[in-house]
PDB file of N, CA and C in Angstrom:
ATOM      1  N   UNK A   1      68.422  46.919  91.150  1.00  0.00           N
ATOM      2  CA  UNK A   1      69.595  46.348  91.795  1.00  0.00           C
ATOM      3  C   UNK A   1      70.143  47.274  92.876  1.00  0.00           C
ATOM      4  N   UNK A   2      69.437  48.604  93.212  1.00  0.00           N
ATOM      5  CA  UNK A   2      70.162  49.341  94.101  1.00  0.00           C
ATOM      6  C   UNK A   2      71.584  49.916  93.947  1.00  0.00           C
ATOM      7  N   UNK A   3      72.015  49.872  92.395  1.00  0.00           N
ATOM      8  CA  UNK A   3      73.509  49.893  92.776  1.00  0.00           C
ATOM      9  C   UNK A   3      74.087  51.863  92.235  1.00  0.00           C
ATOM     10  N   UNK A   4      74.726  52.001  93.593  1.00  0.00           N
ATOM     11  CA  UNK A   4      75.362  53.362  93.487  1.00  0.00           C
ATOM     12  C   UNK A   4      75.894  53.700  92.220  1.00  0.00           C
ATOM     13  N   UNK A   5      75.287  54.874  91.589  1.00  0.00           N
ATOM     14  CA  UNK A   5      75.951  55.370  90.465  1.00  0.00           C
ATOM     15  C   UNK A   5      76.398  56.693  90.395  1.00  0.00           C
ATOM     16  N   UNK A   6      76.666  56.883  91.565  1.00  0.00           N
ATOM     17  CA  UNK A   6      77.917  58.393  91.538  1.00  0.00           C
ATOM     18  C   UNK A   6      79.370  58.498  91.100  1.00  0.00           C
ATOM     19  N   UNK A   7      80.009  57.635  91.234  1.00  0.00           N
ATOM     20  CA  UNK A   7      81.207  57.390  90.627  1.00  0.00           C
ATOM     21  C   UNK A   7      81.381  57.327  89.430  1.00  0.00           C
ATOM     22  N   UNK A   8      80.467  57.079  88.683  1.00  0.00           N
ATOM     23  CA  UNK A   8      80.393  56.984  87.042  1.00  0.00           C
ATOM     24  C   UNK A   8      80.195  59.061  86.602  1.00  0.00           C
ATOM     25  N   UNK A   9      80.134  60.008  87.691  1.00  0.00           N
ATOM     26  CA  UNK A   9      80.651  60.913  86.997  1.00  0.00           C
ATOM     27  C   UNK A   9      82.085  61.784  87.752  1.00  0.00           C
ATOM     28  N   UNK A  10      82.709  60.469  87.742  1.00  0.00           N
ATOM     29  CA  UNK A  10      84.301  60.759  88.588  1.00  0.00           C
ATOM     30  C   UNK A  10      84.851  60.439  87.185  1.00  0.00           C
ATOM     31  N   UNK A  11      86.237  60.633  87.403  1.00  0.00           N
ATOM     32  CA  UNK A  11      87.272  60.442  86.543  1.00  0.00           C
ATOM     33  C   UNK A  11      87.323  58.674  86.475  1.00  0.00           C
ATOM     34  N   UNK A  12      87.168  58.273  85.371  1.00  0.00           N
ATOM     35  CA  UNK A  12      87.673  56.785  85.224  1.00  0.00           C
ATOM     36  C   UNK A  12      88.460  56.361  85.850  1.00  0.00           C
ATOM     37  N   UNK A  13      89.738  56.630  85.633  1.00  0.00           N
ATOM     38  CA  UNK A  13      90.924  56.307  85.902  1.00  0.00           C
ATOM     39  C   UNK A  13      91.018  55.878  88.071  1.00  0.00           C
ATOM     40  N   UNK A  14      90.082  56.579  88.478  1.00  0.00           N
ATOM     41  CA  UNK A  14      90.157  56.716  89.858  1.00  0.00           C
ATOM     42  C   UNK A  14      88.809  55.455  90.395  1.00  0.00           C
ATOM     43  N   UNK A  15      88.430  55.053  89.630  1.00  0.00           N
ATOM     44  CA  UNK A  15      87.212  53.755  89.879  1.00  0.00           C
ATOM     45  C   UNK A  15      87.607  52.567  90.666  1.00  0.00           C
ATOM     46  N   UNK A  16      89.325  52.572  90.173  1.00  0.00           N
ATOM     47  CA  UNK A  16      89.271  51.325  90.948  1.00  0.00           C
ATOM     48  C   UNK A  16      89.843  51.199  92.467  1.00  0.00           C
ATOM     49  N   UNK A  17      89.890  52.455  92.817  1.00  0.00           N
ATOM     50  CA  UNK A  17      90.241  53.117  94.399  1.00  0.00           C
ATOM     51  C   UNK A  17      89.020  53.726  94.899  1.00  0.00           C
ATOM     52  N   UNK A  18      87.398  53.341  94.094  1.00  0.00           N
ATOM     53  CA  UNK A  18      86.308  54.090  94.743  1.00  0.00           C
ATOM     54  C   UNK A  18      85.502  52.924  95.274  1.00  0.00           C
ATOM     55  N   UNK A  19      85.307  53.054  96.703  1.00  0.00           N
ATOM     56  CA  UNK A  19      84.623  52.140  97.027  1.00  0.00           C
ATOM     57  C   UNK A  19      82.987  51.841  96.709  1.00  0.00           C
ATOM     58  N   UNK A  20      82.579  52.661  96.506  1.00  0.00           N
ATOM     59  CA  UNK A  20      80.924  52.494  95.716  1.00  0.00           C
ATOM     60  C   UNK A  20      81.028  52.026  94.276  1.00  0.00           C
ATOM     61  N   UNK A  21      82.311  52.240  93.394  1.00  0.00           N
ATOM     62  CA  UNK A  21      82.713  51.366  91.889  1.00  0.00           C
ATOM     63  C   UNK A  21      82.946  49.734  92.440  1.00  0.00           C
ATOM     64  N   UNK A  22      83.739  49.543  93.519  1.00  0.00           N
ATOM     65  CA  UNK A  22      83.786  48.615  93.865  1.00  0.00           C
ATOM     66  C   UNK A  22      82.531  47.471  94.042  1.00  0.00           C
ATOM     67  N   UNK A  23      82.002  47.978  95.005  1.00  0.00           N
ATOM     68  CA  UNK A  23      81.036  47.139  95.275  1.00  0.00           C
ATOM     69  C   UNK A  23      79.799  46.837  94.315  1.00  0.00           C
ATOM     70  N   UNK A  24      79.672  48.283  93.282  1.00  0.00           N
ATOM     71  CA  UNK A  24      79.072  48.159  92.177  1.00  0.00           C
ATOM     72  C   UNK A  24      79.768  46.760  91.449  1.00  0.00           C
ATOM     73  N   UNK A  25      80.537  46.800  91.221  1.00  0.00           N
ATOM     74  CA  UNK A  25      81.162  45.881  90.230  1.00  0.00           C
ATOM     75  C   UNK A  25      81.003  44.102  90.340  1.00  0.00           C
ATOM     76  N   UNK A  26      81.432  44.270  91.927  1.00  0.00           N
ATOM     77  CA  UNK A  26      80.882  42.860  92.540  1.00  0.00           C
ATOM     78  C   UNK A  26      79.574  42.325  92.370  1.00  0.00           C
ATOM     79  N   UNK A  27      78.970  43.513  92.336  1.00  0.00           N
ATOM     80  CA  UNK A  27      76.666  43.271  92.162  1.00  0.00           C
ATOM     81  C   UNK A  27      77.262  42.646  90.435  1.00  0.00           C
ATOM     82  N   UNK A  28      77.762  43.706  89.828  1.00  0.00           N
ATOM     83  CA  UNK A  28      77.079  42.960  88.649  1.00  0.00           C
ATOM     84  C   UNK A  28      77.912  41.933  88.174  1.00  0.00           C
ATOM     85  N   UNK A  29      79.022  41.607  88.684  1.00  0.00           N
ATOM     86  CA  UNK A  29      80.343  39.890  88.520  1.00  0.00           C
ATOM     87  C   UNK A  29      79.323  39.450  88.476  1.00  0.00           C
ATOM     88  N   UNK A  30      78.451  39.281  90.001  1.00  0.00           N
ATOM     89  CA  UNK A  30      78.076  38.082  90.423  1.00  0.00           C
ATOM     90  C   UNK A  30      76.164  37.944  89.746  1.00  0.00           C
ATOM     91  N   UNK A  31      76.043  38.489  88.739  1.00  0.00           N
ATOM     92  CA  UNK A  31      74.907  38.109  88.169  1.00  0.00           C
ATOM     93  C   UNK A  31      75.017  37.077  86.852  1.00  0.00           C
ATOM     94  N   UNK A  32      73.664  36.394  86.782  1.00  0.00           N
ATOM     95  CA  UNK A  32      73.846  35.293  86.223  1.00  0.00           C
ATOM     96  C   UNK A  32      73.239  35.622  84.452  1.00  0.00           C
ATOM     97  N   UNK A  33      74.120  35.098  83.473  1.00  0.00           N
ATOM     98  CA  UNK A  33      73.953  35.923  82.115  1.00  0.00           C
ATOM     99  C   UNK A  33      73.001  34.744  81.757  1.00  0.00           C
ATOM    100  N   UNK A  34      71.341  35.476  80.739  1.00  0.00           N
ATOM    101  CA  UNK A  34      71.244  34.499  80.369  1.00  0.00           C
ATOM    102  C   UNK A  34      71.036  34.564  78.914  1.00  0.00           C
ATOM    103  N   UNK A  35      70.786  34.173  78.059  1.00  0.00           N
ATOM    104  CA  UNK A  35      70.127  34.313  76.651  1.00  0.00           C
ATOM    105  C   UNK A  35      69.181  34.022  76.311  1.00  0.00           C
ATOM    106  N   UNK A  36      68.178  35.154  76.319  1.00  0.00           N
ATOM    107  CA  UNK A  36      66.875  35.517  75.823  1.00  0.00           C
ATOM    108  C   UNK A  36      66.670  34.535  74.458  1.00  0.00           C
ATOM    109  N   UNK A  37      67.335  34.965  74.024  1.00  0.00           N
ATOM    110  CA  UNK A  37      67.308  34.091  72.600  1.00  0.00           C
ATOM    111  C   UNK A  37      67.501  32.264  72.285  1.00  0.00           C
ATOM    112  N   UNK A  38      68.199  32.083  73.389  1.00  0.00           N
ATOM    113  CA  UNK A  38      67.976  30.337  73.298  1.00  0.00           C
ATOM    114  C   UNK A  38      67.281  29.801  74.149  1.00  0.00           C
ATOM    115  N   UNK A  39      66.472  30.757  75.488  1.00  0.00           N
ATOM    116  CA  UNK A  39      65.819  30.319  75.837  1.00  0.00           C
ATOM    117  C   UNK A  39      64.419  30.058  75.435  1.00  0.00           C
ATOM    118  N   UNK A  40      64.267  31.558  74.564  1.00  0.00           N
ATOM    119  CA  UNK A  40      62.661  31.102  73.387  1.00  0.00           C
ATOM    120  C   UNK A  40      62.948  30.307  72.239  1.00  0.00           C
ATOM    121  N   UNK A  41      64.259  30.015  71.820  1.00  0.00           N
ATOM    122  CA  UNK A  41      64.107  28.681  70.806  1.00  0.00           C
ATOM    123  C   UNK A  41      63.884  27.703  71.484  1.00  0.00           C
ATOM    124  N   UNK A  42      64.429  27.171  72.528  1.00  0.00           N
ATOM    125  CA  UNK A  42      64.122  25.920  73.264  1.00  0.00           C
ATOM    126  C   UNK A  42      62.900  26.009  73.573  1.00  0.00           C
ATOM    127  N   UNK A  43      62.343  26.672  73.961  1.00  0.00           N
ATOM    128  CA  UNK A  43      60.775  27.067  74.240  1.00  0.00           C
ATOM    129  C   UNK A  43      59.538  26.371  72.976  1.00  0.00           C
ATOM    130  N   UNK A  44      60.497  27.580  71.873  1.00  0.00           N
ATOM    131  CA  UNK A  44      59.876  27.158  70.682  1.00  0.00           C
ATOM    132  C   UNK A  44      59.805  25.387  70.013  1.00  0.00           C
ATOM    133  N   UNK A  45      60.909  24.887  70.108  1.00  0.00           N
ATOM    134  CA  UNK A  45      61.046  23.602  69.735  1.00  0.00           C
ATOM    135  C   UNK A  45      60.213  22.911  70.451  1.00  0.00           C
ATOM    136  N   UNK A  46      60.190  22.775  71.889  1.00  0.00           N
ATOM    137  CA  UNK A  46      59.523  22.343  72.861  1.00  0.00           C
ATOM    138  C   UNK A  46      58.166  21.617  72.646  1.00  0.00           C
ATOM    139  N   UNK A  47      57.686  23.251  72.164  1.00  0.00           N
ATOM    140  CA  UNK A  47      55.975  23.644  72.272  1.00  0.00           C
ATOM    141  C   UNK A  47      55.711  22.759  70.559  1.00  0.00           C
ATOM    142  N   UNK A  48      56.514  23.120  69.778  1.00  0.00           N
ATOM    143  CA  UNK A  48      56.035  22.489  68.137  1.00  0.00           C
ATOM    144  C   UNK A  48      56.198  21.098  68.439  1.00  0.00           C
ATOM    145  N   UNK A  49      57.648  20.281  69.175  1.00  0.00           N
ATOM    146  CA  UNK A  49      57.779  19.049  69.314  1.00  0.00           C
ATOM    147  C   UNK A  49      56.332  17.996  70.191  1.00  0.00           C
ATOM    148  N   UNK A  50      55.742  18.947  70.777  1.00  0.00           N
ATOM    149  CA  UNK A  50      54.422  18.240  71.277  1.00  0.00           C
ATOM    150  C   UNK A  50      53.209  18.638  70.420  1.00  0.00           C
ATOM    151  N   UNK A  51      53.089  19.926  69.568  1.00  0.00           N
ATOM    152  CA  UNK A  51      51.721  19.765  69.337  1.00  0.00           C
ATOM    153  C   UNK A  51      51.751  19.738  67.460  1.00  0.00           C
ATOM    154  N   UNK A  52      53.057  19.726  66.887  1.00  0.00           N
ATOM    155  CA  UNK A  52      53.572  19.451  65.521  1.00  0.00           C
ATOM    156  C   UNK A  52      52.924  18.075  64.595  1.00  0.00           C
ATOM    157  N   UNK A  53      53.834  17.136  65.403  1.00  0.00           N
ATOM    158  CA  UNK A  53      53.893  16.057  64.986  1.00  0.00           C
ATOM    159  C   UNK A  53      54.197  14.340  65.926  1.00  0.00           C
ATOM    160  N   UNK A  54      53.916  13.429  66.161  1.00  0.00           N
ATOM    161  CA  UNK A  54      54.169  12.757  67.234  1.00  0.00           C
ATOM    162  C   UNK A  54      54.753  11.800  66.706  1.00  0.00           C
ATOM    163  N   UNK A  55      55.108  11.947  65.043  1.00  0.00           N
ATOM    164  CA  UNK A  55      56.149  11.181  64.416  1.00  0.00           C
ATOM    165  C   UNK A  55      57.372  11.088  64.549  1.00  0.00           C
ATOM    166  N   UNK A  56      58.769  10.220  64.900  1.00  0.00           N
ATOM    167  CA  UNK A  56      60.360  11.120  65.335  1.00  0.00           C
ATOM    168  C   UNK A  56      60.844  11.232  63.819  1.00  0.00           C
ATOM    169  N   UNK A  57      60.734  10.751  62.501  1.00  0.00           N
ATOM    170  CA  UNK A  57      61.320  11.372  61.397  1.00  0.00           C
ATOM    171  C   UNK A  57      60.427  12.652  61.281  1.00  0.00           C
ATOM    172  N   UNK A  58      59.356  13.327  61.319  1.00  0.00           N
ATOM    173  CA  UNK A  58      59.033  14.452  61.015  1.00  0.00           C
ATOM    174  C   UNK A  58      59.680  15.122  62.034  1.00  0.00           C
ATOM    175  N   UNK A  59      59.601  14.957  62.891  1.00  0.00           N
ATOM    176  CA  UNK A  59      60.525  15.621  64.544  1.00  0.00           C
ATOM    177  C   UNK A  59      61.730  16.001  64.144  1.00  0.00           C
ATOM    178  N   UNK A  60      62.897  15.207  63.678  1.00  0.00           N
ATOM    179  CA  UNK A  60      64.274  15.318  63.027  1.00  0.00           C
ATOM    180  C   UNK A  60      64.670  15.921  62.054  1.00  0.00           C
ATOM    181  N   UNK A  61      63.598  16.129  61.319  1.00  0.00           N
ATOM    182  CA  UNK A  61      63.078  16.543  59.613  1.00  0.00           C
ATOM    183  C   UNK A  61      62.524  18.068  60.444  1.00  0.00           C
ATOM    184  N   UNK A  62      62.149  18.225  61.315  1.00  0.00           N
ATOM    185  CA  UNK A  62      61.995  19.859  61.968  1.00  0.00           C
ATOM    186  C   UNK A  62      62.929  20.620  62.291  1.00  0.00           C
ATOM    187  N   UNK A  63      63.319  19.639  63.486  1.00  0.00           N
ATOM    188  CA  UNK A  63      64.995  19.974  63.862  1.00  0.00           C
ATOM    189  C   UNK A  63      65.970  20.501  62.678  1.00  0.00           C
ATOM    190  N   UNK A  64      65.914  19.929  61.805  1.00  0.00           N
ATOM    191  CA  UNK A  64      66.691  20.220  60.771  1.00  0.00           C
ATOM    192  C   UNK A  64      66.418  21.786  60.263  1.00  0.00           C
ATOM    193  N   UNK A  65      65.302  21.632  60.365  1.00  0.00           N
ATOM    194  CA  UNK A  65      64.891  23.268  59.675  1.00  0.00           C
ATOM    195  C   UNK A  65      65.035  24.435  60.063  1.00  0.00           C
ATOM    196  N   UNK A  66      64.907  23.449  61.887  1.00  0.00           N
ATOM    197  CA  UNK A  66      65.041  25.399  62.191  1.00  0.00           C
ATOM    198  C   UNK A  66      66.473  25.409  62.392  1.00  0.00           C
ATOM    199  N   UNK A  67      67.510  24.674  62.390  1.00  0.00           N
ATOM    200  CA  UNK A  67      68.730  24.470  62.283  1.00  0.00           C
ATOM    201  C   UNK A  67      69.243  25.407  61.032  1.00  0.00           C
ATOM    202  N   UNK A  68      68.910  25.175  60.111  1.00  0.00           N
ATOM    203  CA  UNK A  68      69.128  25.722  58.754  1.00  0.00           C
ATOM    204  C   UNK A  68      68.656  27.119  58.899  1.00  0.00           C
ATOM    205  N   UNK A  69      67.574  27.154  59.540  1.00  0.00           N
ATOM    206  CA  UNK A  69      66.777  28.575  59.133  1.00  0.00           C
ATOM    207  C   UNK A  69      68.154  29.460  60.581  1.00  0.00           C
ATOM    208  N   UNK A  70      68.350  29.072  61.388  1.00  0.00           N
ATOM    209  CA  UNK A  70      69.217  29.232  62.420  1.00  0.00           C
ATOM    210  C   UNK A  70      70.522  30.048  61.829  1.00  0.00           C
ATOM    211  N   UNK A  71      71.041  28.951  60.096  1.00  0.00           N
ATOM    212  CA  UNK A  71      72.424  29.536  60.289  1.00  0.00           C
ATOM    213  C   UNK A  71      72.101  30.146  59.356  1.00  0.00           C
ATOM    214  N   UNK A  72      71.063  30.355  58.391  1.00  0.00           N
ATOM    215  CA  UNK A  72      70.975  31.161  57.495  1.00  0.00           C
ATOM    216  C   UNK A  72      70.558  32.742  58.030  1.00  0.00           C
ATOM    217  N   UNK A  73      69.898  32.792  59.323  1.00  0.00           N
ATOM    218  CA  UNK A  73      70.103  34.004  59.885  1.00  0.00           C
ATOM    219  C   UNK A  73      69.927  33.991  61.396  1.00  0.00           C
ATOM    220  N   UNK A  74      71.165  34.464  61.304  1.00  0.00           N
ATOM    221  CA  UNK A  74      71.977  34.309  62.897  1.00  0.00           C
ATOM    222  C   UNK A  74      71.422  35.372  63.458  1.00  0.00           C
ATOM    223  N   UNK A  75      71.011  35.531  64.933  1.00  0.00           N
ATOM    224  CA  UNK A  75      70.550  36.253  65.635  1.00  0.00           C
ATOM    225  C   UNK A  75      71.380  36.809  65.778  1.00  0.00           C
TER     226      UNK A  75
END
């Protein structure tokens, strides 16, 4: 990302009058968050929903599972 990291061994308190904290800060506002983690479940569902089953109660009856398996351990 290129982004200046000299100010990070200044005094805190003085960051928000440093113009290289500044513009640092703006780089990383403006990045886009994503989640690793629901993007390989969706992935995952995806890939089982085509090569699983081509039934929709076994499909729903899947869904369900990894739902369960989901809240029984939360990432």
């Amino acid at each position: 990302m290129q982004i200046q990291t000299d100010f990070l061994q200044q005094d805190p308190s003085s960051w928000d009058i440093n113009e290289q904290c500044n513009i640092s800060r703006h780089s990383v506002q403006q990045l886009k968050v994503v989640s690793d983690a629901a993007e390989r479940g969706i992935s995952l569902i995806q890939n089982f929903n085509f090569v699983i089953t081509n039934q929709e109660e076994q499909k729903q009856y899947l869904l369900q599972v990894v739902e369960r398996h989901h809240q029984q351990f939360p990432v």
